[in-house]
PDB file of N, CA and C in Angstrom:
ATOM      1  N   UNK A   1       9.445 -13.701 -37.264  1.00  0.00           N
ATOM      2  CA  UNK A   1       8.360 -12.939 -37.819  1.00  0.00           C
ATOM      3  C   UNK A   1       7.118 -13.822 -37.770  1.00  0.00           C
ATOM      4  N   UNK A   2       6.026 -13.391 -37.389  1.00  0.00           N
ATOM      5  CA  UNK A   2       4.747 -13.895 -37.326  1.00  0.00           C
ATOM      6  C   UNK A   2       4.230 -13.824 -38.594  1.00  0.00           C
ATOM      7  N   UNK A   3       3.330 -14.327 -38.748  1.00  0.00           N
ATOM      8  CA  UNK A   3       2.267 -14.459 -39.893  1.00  0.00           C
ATOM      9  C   UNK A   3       1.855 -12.506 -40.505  1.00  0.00           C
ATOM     10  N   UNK A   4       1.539 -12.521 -39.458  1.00  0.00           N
ATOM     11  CA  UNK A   4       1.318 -10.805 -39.700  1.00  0.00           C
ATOM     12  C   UNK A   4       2.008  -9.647 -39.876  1.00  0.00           C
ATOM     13  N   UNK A   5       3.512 -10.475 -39.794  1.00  0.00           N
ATOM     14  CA  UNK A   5       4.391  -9.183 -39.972  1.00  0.00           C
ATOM     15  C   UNK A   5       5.501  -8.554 -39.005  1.00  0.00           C
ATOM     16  N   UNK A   6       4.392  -8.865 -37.657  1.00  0.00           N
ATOM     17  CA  UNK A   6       4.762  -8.479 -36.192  1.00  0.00           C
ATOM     18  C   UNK A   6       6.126  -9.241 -36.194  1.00  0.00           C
ATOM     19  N   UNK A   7       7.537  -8.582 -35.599  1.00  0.00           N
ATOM     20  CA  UNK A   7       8.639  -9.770 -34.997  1.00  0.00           C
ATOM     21  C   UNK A   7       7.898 -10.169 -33.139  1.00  0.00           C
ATOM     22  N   UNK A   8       8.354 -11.199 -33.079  1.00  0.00           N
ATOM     23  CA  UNK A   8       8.172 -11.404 -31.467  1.00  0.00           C
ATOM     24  C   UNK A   8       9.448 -12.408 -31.122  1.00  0.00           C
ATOM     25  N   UNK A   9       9.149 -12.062 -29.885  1.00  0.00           N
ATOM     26  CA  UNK A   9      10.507 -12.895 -29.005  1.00  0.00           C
ATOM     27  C   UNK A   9      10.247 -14.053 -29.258  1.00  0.00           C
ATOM     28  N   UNK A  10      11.863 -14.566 -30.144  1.00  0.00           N
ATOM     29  CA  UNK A  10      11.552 -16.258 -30.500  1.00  0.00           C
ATOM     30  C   UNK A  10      11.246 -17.285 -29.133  1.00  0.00           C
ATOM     31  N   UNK A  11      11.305 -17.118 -28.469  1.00  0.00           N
ATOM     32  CA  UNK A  11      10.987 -18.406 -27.142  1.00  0.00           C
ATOM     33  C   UNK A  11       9.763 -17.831 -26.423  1.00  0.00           C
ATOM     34  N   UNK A  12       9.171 -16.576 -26.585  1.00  0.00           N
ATOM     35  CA  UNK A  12       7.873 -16.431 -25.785  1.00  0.00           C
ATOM     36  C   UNK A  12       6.702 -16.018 -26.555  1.00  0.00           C
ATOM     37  N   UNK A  13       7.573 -15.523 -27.143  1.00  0.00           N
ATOM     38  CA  UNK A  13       5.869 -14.687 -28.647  1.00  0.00           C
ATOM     39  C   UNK A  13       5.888 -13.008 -27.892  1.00  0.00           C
ATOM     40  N   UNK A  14       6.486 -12.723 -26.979  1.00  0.00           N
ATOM     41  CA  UNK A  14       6.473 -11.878 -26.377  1.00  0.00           C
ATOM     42  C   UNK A  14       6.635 -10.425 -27.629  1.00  0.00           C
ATOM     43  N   UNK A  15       5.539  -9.318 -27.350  1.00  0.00           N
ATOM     44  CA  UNK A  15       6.047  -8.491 -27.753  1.00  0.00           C
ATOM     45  C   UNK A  15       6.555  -7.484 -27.966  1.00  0.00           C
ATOM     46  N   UNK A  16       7.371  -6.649 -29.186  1.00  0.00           N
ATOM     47  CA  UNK A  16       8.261  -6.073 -29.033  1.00  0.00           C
ATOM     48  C   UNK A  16       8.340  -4.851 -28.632  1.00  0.00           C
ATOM     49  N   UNK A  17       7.283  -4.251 -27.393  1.00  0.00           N
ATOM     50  CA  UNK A  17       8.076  -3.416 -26.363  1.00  0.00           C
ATOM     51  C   UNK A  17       8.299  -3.956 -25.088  1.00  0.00           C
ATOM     52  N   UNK A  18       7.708  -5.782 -25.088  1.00  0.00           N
ATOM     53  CA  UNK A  18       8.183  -6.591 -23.837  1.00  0.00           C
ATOM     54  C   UNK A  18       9.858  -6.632 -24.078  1.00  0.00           C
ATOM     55  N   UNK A  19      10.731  -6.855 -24.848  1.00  0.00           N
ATOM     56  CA  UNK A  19      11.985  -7.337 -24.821  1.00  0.00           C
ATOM     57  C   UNK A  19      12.482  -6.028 -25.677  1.00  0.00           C
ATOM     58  N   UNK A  20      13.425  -5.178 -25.188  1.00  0.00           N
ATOM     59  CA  UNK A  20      14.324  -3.728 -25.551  1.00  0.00           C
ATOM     60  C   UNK A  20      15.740  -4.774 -26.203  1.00  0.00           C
ATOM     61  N   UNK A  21      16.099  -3.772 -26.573  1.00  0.00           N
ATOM     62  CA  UNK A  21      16.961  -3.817 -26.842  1.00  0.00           C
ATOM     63  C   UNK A  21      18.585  -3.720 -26.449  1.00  0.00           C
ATOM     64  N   UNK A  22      18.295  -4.029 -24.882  1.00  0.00           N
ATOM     65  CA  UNK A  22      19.304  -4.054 -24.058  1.00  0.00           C
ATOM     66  C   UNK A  22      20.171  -5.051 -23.902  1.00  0.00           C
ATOM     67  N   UNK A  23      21.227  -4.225 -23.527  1.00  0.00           N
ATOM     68  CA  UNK A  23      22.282  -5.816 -23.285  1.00  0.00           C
ATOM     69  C   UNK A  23      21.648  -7.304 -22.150  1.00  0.00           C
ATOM     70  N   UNK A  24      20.754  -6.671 -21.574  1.00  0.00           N
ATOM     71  CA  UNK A  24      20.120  -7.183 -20.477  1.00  0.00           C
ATOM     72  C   UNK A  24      19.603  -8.079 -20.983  1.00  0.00           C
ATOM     73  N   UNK A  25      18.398  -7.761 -21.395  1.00  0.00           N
ATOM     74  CA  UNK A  25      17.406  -8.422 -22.401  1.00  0.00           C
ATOM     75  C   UNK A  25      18.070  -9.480 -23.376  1.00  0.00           C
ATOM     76  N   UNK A  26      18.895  -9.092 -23.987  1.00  0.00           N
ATOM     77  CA  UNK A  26      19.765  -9.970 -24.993  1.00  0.00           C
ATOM     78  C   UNK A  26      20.296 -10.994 -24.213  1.00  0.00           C
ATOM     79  N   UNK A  27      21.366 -10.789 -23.071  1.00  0.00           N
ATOM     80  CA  UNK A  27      22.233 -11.948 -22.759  1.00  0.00           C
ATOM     81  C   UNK A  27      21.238 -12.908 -21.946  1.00  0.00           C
ATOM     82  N   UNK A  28      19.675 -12.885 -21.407  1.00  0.00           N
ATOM     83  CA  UNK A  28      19.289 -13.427 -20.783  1.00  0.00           C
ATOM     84  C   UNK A  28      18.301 -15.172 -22.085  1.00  0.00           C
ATOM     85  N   UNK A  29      18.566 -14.027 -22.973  1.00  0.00           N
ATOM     86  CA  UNK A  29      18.539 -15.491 -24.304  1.00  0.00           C
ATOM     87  C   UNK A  29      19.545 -16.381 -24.388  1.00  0.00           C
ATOM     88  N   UNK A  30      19.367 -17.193 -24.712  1.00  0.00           N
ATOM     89  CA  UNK A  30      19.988 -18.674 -25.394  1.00  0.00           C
ATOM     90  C   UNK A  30      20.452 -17.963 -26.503  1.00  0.00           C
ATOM     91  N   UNK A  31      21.565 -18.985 -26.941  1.00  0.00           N
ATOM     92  CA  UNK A  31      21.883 -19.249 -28.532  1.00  0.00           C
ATOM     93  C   UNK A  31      21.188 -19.730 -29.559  1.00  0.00           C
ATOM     94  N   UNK A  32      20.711 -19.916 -29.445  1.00  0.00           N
ATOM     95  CA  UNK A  32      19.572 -20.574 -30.135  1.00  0.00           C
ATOM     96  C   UNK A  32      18.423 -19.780 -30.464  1.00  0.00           C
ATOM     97  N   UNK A  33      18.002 -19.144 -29.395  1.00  0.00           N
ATOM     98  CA  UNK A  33      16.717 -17.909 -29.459  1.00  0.00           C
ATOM     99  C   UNK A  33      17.529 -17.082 -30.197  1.00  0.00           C
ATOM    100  N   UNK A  34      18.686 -16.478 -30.154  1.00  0.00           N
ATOM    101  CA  UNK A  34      19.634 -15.397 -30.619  1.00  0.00           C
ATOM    102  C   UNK A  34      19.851 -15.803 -31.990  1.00  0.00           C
ATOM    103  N   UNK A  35      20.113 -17.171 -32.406  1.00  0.00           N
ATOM    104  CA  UNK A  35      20.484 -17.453 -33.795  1.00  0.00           C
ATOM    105  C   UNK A  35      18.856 -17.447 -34.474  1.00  0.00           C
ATOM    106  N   UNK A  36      17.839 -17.885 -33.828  1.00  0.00           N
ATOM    107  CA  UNK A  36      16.825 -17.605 -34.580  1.00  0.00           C
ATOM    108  C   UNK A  36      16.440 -16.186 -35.004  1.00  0.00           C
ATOM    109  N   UNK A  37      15.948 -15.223 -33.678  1.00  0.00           N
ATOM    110  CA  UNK A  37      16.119 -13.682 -34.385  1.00  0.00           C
ATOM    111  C   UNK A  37      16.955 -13.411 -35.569  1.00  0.00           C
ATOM    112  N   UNK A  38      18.330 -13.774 -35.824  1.00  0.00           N
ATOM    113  CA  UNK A  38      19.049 -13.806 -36.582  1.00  0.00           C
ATOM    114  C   UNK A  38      19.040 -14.149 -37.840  1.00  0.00           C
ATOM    115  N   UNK A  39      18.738 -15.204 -37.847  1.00  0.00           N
ATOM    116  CA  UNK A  39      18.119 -15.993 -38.861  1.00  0.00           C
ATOM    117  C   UNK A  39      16.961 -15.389 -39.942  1.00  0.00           C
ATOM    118  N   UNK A  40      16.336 -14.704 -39.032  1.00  0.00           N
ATOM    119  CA  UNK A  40      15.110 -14.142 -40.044  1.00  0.00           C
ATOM    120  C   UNK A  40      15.864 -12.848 -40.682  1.00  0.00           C
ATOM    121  N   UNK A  41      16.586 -12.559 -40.552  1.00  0.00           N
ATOM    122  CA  UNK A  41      17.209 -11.580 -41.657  1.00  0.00           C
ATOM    123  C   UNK A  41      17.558 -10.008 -40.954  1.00  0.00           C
ATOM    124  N   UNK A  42      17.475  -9.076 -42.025  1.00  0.00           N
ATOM    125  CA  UNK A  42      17.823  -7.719 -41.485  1.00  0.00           C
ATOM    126  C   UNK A  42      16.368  -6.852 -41.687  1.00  0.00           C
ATOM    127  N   UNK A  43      15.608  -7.626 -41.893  1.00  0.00           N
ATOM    128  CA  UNK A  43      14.151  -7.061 -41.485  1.00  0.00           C
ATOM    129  C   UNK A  43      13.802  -6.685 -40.189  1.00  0.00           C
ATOM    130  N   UNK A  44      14.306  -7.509 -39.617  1.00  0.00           N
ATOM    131  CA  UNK A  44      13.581  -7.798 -38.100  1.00  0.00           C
ATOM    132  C   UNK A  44      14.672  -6.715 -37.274  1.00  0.00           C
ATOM    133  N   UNK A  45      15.378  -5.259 -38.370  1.00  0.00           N
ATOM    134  CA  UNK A  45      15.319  -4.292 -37.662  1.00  0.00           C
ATOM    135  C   UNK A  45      16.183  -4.226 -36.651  1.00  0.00           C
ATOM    136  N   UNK A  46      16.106  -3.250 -35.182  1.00  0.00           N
ATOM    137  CA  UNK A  46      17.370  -3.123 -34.090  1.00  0.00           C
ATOM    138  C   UNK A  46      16.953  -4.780 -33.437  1.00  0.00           C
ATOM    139  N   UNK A  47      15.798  -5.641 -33.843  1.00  0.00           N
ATOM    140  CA  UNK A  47      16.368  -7.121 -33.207  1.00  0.00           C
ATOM    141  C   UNK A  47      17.100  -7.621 -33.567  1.00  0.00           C
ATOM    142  N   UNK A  48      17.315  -7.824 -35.264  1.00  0.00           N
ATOM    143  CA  UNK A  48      18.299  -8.302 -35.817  1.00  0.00           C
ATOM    144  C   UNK A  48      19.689  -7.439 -35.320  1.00  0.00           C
ATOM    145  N   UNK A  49      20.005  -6.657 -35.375  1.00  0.00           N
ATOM    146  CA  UNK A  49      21.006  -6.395 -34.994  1.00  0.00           C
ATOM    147  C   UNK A  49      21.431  -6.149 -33.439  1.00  0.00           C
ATOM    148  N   UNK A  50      20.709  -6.306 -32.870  1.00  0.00           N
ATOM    149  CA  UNK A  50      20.883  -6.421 -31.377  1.00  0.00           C
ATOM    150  C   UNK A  50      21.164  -8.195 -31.021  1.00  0.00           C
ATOM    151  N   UNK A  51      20.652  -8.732 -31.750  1.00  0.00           N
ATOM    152  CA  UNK A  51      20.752 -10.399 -31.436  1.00  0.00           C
ATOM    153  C   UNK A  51      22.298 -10.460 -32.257  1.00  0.00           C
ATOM    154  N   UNK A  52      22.253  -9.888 -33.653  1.00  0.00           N
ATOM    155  CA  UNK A  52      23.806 -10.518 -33.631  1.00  0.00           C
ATOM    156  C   UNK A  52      24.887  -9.937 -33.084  1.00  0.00           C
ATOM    157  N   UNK A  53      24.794  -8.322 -32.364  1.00  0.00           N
ATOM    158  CA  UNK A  53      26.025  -8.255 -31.642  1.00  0.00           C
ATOM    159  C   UNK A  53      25.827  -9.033 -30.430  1.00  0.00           C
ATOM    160  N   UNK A  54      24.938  -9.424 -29.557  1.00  0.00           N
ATOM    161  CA  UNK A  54      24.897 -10.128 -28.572  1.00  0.00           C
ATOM    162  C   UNK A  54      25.893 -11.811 -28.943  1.00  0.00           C
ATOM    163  N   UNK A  55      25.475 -12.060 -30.120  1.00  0.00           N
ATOM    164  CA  UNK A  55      26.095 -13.485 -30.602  1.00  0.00           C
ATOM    165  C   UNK A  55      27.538 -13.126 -31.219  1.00  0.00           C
ATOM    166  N   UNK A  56      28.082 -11.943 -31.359  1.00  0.00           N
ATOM    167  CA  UNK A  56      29.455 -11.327 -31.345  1.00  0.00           C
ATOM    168  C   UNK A  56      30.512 -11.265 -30.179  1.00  0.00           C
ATOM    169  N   UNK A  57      29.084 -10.847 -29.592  1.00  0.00           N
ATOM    170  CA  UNK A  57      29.768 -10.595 -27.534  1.00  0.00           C
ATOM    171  C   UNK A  57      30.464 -11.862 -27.708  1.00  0.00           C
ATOM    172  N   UNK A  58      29.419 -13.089 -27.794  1.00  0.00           N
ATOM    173  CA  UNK A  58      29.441 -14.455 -26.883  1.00  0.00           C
ATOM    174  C   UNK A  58      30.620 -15.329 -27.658  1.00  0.00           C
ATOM    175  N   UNK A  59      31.209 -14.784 -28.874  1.00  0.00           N
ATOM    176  CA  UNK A  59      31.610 -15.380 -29.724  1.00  0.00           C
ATOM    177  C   UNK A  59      33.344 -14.857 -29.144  1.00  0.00           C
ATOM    178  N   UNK A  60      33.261 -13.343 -28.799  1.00  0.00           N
ATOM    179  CA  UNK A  60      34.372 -12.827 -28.571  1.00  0.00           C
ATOM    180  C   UNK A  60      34.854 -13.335 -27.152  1.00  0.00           C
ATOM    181  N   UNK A  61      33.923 -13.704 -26.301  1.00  0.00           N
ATOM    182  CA  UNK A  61      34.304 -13.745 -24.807  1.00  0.00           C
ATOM    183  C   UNK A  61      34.581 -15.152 -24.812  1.00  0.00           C
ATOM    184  N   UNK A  62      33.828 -16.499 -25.580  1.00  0.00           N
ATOM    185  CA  UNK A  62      34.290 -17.327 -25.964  1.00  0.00           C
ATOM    186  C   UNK A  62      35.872 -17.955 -26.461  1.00  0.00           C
ATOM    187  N   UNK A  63      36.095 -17.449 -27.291  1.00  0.00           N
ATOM    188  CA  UNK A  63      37.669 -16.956 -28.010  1.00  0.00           C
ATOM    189  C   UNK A  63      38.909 -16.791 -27.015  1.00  0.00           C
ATOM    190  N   UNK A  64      38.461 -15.454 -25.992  1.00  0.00           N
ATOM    191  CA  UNK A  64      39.195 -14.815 -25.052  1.00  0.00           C
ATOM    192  C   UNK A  64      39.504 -16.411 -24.258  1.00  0.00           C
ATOM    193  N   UNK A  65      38.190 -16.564 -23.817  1.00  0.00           N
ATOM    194  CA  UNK A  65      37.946 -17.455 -22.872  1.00  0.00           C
ATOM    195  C   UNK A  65      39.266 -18.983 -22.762  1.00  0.00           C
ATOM    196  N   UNK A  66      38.995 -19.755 -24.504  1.00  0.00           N
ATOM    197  CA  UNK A  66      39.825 -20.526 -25.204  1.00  0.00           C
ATOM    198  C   UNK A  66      41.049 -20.321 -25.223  1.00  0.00           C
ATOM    199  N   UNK A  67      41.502 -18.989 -25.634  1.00  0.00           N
ATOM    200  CA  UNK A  67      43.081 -18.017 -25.723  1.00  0.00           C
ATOM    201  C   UNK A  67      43.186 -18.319 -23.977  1.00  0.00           C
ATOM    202  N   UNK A  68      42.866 -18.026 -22.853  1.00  0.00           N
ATOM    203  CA  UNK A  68      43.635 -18.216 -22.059  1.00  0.00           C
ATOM    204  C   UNK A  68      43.460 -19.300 -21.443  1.00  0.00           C
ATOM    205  N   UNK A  69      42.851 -20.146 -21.577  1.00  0.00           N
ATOM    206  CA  UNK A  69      42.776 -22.037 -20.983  1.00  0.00           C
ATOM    207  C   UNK A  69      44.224 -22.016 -21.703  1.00  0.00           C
ATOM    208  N   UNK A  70      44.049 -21.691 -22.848  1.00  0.00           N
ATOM    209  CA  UNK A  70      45.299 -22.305 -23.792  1.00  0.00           C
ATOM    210  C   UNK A  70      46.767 -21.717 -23.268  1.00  0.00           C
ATOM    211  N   UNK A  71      46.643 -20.720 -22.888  1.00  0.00           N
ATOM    212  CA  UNK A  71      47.886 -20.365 -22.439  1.00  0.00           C
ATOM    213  C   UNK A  71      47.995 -20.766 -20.628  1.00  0.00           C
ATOM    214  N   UNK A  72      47.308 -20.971 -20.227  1.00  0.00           N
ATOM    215  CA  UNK A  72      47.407 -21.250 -18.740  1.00  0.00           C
ATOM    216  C   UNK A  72      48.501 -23.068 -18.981  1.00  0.00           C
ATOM    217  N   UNK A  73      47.287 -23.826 -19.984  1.00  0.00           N
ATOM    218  CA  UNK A  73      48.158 -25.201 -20.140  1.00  0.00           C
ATOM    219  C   UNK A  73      49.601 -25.218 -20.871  1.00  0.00           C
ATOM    220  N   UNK A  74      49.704 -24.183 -21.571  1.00  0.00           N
ATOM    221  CA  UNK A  74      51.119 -23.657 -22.228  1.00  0.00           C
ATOM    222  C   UNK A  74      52.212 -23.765 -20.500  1.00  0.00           C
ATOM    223  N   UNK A  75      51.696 -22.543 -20.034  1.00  0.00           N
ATOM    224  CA  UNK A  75      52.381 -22.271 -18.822  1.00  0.00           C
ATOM    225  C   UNK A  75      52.615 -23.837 -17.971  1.00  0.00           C
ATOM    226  N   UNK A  76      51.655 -23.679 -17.520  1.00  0.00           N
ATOM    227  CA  UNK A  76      52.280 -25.763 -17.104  1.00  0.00           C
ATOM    228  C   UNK A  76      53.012 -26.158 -18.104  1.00  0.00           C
ATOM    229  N   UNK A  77      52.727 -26.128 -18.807  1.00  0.00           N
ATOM    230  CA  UNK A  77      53.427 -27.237 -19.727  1.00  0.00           C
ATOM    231  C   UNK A  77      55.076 -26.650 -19.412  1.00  0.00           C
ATOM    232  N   UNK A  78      55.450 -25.390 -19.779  1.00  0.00           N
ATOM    233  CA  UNK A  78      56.744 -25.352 -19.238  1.00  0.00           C
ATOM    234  C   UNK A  78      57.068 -25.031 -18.449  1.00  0.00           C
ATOM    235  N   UNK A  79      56.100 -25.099 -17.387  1.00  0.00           N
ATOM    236  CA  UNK A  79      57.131 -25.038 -15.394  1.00  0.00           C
ATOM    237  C   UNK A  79      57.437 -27.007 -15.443  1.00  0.00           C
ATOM    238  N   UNK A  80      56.548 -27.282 -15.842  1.00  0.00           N
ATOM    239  CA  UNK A  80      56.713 -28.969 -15.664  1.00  0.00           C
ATOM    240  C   UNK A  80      57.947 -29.393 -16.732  1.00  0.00           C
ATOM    241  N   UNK A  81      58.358 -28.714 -17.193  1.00  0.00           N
ATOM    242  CA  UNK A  81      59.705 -28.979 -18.240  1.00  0.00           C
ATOM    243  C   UNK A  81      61.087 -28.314 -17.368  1.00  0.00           C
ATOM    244  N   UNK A  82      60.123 -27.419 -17.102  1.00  0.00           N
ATOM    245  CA  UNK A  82      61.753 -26.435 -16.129  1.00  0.00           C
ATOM    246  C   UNK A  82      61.678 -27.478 -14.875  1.00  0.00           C
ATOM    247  N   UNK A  83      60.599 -27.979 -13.886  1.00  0.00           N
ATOM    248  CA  UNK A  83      61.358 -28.758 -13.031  1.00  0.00           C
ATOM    249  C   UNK A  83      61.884 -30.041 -13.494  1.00  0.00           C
ATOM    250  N   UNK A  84      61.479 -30.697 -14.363  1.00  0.00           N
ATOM    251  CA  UNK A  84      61.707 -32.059 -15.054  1.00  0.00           C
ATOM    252  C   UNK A  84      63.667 -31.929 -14.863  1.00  0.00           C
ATOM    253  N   UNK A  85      64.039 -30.178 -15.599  1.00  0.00           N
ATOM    254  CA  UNK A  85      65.483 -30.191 -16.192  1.00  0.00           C
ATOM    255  C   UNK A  85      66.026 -29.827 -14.682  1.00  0.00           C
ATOM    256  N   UNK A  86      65.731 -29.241 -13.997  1.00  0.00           N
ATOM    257  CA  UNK A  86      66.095 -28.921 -12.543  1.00  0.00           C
ATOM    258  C   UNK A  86      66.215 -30.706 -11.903  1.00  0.00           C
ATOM    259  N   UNK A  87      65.151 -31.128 -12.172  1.00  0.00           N
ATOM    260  CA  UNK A  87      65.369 -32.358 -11.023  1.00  0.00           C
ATOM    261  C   UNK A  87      66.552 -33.178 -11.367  1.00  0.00           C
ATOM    262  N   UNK A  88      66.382 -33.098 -13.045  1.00  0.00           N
ATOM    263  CA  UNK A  88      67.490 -34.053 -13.691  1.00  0.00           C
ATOM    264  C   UNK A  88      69.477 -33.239 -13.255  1.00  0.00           C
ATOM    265  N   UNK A  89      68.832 -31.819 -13.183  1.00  0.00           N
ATOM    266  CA  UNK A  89      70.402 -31.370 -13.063  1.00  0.00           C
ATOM    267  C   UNK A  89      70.942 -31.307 -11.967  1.00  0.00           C
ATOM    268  N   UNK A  90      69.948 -31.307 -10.873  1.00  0.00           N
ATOM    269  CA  UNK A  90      70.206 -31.797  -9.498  1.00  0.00           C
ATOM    270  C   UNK A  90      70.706 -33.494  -9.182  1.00  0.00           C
ATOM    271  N   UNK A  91      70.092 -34.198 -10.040  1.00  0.00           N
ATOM    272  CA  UNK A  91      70.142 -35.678  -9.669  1.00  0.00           C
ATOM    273  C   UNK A  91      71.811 -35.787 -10.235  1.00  0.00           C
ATOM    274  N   UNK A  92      72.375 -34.972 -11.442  1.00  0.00           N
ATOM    275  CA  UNK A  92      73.396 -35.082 -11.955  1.00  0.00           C
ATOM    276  C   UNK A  92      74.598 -34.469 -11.475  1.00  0.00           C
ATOM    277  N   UNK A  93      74.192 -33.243 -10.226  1.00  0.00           N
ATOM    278  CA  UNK A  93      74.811 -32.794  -9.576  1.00  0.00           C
ATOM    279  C   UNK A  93      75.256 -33.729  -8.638  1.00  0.00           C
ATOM    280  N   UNK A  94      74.136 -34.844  -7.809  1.00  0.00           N
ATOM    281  CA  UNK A  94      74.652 -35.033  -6.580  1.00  0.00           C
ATOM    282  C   UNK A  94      75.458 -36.373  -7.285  1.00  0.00           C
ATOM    283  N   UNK A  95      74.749 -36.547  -8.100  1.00  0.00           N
ATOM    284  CA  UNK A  95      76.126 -38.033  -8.937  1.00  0.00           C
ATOM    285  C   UNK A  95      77.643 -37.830  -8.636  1.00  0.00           C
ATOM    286  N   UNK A  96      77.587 -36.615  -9.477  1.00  0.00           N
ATOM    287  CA  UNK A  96      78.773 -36.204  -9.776  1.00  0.00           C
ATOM    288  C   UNK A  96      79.921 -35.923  -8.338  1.00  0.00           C
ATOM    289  N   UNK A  97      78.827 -35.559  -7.010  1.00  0.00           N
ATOM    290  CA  UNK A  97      79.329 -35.129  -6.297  1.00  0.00           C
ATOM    291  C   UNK A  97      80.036 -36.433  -5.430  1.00  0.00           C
ATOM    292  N   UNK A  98      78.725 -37.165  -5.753  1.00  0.00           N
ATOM    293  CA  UNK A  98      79.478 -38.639  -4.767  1.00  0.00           C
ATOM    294  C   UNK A  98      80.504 -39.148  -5.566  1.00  0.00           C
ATOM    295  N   UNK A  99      80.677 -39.078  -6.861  1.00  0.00           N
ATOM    296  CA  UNK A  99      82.174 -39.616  -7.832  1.00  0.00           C
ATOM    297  C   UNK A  99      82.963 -38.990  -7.419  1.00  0.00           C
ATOM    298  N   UNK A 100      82.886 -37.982  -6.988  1.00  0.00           N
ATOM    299  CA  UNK A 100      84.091 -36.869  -6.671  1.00  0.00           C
ATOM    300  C   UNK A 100      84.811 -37.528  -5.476  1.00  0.00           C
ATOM    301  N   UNK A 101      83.507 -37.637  -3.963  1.00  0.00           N
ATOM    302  CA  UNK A 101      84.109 -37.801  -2.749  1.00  0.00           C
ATOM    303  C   UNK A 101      84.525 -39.459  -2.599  1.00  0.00           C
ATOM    304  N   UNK A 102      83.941 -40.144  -3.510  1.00  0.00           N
ATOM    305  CA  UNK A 102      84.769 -41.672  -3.637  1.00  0.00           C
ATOM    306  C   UNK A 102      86.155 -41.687  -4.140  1.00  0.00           C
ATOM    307  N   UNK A 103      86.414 -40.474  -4.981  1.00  0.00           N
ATOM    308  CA  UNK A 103      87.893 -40.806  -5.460  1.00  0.00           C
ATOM    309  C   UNK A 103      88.732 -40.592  -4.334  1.00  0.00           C
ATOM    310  N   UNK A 104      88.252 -39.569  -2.937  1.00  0.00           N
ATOM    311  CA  UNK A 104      88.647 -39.609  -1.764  1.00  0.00           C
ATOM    312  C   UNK A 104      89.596 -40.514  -1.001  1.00  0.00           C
TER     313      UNK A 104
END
């Protein structure tokens, strides 16, 4: 909010029929520009609430984002356990196999 009342776009002063209320418009802000709109309260009208679902989006796709790094390294984590027990039950196979053909 300006001195006068007016909201304007926190990073340009731009005003508010320069920046809609589009998803467009929104995701091309920072976090920071987004937490400031925010910041000034529920005055500042469909900005305020257009900046914090935009910082909802980023929060949710974030999350998603985390949830599957996390499960991708899950997944390694147990193919690299399943061959670990494969290599070991193979190595114990062919042991076993040469004890066998020495008692020969």
């Amino acid at each position: 909010m300006t001195g006068t009342g007016t909201l304007t776009h926190p990073g340009e002063n731009a005003a508010d029929s320069e920046v809609g209320t589009s998803d467009v418009s929104w995701e091309s802000l920072s976090s920071e520009e987004l937490k400031s709109v925010v910041s000034r309260g529920a005055q500042g009208g469909e900005w305020f609430y257009a900046a914090s679902r935009e910082l909802q989006r980023r929060a949710a796709l974030a999350t998603t984002t985390a949830e599957e790094a996390e499960t991708t390294v899950s997944r390694r984590k147990q193919r690299m356990t399943q061959i670990v027990i494969l290599a070991v039950a193979a190595f114990l196979l062919v042991v076993s196999a040469l004890e066998i053909w020495s008692r020969f």
